[in-house]
PDB file of N, CA and C in Angstrom:
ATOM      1  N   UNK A   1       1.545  11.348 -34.582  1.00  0.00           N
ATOM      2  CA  UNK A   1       2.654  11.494 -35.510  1.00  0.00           C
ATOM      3  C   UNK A   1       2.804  12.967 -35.887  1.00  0.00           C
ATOM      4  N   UNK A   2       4.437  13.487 -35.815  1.00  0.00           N
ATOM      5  CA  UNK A   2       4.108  14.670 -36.317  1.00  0.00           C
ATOM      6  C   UNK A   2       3.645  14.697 -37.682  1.00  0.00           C
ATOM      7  N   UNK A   3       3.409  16.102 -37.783  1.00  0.00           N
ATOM      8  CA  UNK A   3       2.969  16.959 -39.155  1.00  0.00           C
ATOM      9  C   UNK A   3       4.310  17.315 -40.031  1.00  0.00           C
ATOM     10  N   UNK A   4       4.733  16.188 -40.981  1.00  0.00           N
ATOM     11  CA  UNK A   4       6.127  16.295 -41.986  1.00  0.00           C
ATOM     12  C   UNK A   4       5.849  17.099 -42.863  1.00  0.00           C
ATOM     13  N   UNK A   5       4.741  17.846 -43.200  1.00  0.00           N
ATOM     14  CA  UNK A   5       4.397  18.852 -43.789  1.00  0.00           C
ATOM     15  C   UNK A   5       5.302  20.018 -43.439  1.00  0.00           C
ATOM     16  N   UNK A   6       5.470  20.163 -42.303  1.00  0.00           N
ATOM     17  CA  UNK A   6       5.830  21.365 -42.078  1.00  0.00           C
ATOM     18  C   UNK A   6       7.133  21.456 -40.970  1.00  0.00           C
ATOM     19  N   UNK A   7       7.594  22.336 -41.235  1.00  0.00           N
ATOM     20  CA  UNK A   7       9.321  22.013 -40.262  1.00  0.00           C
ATOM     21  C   UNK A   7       9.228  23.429 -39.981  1.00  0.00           C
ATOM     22  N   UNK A   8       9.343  24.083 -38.305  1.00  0.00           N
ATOM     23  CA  UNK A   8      10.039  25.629 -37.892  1.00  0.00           C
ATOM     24  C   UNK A   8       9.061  26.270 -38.374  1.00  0.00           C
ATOM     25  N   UNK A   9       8.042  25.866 -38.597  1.00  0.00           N
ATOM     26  CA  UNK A   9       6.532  27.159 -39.267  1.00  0.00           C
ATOM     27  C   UNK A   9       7.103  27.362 -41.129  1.00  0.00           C
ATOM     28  N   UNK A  10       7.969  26.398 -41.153  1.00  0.00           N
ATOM     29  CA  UNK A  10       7.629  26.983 -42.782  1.00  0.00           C
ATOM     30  C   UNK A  10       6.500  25.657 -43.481  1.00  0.00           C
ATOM     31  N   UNK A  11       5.962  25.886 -44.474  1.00  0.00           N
ATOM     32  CA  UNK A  11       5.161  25.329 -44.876  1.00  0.00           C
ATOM     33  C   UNK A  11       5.796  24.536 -46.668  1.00  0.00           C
ATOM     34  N   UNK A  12       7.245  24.550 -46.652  1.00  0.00           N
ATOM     35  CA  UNK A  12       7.875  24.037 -47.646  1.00  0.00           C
ATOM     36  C   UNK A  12       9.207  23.777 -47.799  1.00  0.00           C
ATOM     37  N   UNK A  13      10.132  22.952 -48.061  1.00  0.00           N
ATOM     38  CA  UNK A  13      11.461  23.705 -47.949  1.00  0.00           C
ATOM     39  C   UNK A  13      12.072  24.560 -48.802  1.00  0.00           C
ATOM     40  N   UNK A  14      11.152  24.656 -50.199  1.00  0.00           N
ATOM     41  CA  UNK A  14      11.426  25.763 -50.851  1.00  0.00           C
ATOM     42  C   UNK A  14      11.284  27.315 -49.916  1.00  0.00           C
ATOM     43  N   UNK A  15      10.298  27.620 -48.956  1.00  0.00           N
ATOM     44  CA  UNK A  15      10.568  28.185 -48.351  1.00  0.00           C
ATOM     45  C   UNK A  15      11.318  28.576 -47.312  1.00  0.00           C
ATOM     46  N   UNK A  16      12.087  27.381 -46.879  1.00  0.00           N
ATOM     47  CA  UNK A  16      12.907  27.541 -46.118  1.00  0.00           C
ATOM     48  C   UNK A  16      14.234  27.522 -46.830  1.00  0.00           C
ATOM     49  N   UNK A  17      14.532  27.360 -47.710  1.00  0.00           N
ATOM     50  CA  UNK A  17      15.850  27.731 -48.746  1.00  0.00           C
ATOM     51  C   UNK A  17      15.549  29.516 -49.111  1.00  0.00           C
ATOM     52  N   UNK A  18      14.773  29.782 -49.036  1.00  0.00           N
ATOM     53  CA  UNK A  18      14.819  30.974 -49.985  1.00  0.00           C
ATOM     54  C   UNK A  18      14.508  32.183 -48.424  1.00  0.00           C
ATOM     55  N   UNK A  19      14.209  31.710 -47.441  1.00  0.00           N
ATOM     56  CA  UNK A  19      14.291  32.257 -46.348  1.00  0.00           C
ATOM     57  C   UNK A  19      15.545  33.360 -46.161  1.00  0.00           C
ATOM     58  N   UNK A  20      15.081  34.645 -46.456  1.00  0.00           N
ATOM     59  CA  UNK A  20      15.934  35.803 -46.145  1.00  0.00           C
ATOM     60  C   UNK A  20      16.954  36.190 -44.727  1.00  0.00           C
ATOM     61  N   UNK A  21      16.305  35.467 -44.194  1.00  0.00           N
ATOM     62  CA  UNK A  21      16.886  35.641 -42.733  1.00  0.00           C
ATOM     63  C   UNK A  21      17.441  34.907 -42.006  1.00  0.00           C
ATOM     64  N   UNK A  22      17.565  33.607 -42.689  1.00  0.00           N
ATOM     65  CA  UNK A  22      18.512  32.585 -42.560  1.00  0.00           C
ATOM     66  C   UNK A  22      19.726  32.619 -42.894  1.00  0.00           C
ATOM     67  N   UNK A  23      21.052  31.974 -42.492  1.00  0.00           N
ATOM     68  CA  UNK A  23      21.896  32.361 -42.909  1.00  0.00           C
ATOM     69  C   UNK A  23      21.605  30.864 -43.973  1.00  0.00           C
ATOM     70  N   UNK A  24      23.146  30.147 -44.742  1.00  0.00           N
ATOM     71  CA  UNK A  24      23.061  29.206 -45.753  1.00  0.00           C
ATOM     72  C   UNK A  24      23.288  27.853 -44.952  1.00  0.00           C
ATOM     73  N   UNK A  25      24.307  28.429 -43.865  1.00  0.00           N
ATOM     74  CA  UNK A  25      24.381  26.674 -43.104  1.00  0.00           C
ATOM     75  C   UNK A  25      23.221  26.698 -42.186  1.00  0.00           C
ATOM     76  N   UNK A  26      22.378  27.721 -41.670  1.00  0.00           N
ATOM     77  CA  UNK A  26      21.025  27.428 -41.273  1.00  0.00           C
ATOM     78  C   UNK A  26      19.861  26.662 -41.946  1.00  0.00           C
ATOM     79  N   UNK A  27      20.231  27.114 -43.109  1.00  0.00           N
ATOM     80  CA  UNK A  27      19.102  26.466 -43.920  1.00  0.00           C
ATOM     81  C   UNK A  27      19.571  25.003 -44.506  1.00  0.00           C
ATOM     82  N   UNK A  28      20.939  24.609 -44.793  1.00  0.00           N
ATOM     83  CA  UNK A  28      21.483  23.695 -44.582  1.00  0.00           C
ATOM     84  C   UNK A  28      20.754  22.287 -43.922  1.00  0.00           C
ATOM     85  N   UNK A  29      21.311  23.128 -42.411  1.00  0.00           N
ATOM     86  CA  UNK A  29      20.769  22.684 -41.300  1.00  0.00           C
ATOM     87  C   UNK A  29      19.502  22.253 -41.080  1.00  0.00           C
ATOM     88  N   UNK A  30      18.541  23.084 -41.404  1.00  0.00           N
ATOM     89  CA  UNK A  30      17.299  22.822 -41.251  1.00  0.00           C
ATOM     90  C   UNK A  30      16.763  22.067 -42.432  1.00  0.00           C
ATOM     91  N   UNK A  31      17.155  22.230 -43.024  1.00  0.00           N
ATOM     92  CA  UNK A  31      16.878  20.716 -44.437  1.00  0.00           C
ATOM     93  C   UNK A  31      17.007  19.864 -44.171  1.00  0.00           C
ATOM     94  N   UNK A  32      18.399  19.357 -43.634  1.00  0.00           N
ATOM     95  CA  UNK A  32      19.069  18.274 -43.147  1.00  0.00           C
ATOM     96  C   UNK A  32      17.860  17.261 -41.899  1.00  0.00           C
ATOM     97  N   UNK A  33      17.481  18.524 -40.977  1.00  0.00           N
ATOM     98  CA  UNK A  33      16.814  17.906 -40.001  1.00  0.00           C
ATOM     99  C   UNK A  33      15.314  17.403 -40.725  1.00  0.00           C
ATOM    100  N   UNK A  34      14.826  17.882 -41.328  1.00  0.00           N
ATOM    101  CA  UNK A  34      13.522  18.061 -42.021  1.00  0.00           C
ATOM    102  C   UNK A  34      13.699  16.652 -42.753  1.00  0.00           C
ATOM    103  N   UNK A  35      14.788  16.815 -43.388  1.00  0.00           N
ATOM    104  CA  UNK A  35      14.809  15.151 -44.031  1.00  0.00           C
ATOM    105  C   UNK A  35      14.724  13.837 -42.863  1.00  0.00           C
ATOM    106  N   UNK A  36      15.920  14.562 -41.811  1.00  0.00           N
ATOM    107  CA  UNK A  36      15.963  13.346 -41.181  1.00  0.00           C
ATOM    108  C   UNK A  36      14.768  12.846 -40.380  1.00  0.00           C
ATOM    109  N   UNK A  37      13.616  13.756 -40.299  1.00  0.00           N
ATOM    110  CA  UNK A  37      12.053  13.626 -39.900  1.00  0.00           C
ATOM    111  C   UNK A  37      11.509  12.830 -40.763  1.00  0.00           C
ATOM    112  N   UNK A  38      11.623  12.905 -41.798  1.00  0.00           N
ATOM    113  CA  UNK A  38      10.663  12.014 -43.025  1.00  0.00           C
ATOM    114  C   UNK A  38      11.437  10.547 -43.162  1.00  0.00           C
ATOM    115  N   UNK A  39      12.507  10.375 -42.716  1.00  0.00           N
ATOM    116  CA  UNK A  39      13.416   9.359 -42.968  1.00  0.00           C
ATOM    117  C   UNK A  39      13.017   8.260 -41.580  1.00  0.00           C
ATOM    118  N   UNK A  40      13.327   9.325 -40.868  1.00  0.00           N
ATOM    119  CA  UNK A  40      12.749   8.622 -38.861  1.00  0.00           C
ATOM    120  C   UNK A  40      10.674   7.864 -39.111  1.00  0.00           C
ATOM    121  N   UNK A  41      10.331   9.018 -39.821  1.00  0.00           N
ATOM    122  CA  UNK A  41       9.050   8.362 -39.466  1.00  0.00           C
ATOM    123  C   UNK A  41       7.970   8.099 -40.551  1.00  0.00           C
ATOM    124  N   UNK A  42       8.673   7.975 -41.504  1.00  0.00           N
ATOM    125  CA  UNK A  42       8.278   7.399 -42.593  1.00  0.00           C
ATOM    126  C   UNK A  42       8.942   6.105 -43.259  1.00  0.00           C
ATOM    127  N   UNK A  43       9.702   5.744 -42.551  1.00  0.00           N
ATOM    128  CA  UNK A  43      10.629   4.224 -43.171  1.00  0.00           C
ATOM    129  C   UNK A  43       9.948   3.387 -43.346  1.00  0.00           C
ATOM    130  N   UNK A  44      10.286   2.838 -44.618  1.00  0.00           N
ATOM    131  CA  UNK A  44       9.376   1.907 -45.527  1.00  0.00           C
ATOM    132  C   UNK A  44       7.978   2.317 -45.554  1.00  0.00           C
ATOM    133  N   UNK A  45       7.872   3.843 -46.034  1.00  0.00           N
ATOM    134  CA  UNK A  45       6.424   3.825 -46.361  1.00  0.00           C
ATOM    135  C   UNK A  45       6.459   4.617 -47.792  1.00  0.00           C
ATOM    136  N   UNK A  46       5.930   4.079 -49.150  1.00  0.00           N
ATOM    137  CA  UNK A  46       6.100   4.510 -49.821  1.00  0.00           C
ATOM    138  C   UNK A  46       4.765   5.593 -50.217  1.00  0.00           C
ATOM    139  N   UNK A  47       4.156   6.397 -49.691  1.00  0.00           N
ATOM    140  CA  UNK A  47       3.093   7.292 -49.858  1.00  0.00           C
ATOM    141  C   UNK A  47       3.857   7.824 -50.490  1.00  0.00           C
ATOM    142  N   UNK A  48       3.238   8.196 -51.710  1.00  0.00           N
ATOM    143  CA  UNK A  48       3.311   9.671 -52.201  1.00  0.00           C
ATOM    144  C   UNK A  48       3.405  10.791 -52.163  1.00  0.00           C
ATOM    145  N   UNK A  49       3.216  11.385 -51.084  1.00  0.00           N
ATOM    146  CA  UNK A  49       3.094  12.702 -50.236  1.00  0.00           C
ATOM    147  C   UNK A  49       4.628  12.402 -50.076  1.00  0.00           C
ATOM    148  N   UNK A  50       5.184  11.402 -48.656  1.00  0.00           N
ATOM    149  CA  UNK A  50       6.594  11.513 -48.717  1.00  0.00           C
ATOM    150  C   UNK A  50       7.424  11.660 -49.751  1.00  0.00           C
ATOM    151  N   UNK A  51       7.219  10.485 -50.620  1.00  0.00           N
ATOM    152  CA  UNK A  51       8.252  10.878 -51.707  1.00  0.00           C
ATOM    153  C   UNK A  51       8.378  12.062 -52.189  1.00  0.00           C
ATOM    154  N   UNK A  52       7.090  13.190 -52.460  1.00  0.00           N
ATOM    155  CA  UNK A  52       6.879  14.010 -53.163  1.00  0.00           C
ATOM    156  C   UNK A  52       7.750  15.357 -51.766  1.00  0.00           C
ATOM    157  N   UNK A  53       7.838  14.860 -50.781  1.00  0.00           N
ATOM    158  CA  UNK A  53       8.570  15.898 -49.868  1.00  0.00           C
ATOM    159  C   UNK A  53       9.942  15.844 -49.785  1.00  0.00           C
ATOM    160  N   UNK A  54      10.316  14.028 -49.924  1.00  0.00           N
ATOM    161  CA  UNK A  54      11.622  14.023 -50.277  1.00  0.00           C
ATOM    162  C   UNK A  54      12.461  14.700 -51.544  1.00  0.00           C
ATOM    163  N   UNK A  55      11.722  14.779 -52.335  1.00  0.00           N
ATOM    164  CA  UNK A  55      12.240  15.109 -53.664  1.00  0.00           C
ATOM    165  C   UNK A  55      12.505  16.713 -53.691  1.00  0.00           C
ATOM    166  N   UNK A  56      11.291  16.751 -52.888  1.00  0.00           N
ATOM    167  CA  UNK A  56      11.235  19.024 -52.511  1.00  0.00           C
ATOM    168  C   UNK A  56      12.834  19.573 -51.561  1.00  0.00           C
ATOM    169  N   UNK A  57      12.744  18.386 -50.648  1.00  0.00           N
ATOM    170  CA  UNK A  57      14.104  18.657 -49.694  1.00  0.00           C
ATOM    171  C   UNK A  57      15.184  18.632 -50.612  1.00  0.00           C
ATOM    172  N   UNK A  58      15.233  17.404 -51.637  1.00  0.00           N
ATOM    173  CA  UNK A  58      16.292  17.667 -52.655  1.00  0.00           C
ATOM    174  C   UNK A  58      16.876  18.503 -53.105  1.00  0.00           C
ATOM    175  N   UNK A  59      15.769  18.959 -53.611  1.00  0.00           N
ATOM    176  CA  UNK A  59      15.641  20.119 -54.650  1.00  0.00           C
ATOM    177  C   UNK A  59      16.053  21.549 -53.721  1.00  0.00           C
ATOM    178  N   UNK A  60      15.240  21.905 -52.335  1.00  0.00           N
ATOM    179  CA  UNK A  60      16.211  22.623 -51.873  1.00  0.00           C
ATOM    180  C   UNK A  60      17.580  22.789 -52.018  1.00  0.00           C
ATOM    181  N   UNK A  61      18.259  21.563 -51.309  1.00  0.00           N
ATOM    182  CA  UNK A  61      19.463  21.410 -51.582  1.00  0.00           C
ATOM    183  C   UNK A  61      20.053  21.797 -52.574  1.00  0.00           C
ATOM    184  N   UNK A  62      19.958  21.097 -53.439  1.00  0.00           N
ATOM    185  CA  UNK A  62      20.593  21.283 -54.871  1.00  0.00           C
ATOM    186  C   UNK A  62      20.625  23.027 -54.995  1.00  0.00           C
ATOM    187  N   UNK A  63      19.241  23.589 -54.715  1.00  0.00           N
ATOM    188  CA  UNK A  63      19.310  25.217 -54.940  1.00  0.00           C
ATOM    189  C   UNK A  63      20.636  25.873 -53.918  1.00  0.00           C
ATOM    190  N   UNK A  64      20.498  25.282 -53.138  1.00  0.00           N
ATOM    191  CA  UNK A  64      21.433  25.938 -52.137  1.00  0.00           C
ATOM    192  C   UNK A  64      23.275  25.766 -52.746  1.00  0.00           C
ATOM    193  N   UNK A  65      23.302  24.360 -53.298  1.00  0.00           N
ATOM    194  CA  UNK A  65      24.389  24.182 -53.518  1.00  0.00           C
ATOM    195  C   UNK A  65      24.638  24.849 -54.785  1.00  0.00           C
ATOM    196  N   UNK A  66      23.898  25.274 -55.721  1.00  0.00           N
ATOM    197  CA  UNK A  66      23.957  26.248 -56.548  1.00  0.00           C
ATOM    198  C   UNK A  66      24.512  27.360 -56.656  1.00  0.00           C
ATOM    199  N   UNK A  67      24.339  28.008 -55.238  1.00  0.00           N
ATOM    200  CA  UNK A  67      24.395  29.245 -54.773  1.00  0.00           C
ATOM    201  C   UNK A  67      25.950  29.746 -54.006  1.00  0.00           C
ATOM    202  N   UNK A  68      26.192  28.652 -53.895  1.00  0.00           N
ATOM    203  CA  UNK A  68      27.764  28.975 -52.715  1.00  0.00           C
ATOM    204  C   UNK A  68      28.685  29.200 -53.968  1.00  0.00           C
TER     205      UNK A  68
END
């Protein structure tokens, strides 16, 4: 199983929102996919860890949509 920890070598998606060298629909993008990893291979599993990654991807988001 992959490692949902981690998406593209970042180790958060707070780090990948705040990623300088990304553009905004990159990071978008790469949220988007990052979720759709935890969604693909975590269905119906309620660990804690996931939830606690889902909520981080959120929260990216939300920062991003802040920002435009």
């Amino acid at each position: 199983m992959a490692d949902l920890n981690r998406f593209a070598g970042f180790t958060s998606p707070l780090r990948l929102a705040r990623d300088p060298y990304l553009s905004r629909e990159d990071k978008m993008s790469g949220l988007a996919t990052w979720r759709s990893m935890v969604e693909r291979f975590c269905d119906h599993d309620d660990s804690e860890d996931h939830w606690r990654l889902m909520q981080e991807i959120n929260r990216a988001f939300e920062g991003l949509g802040r920002t435009s």
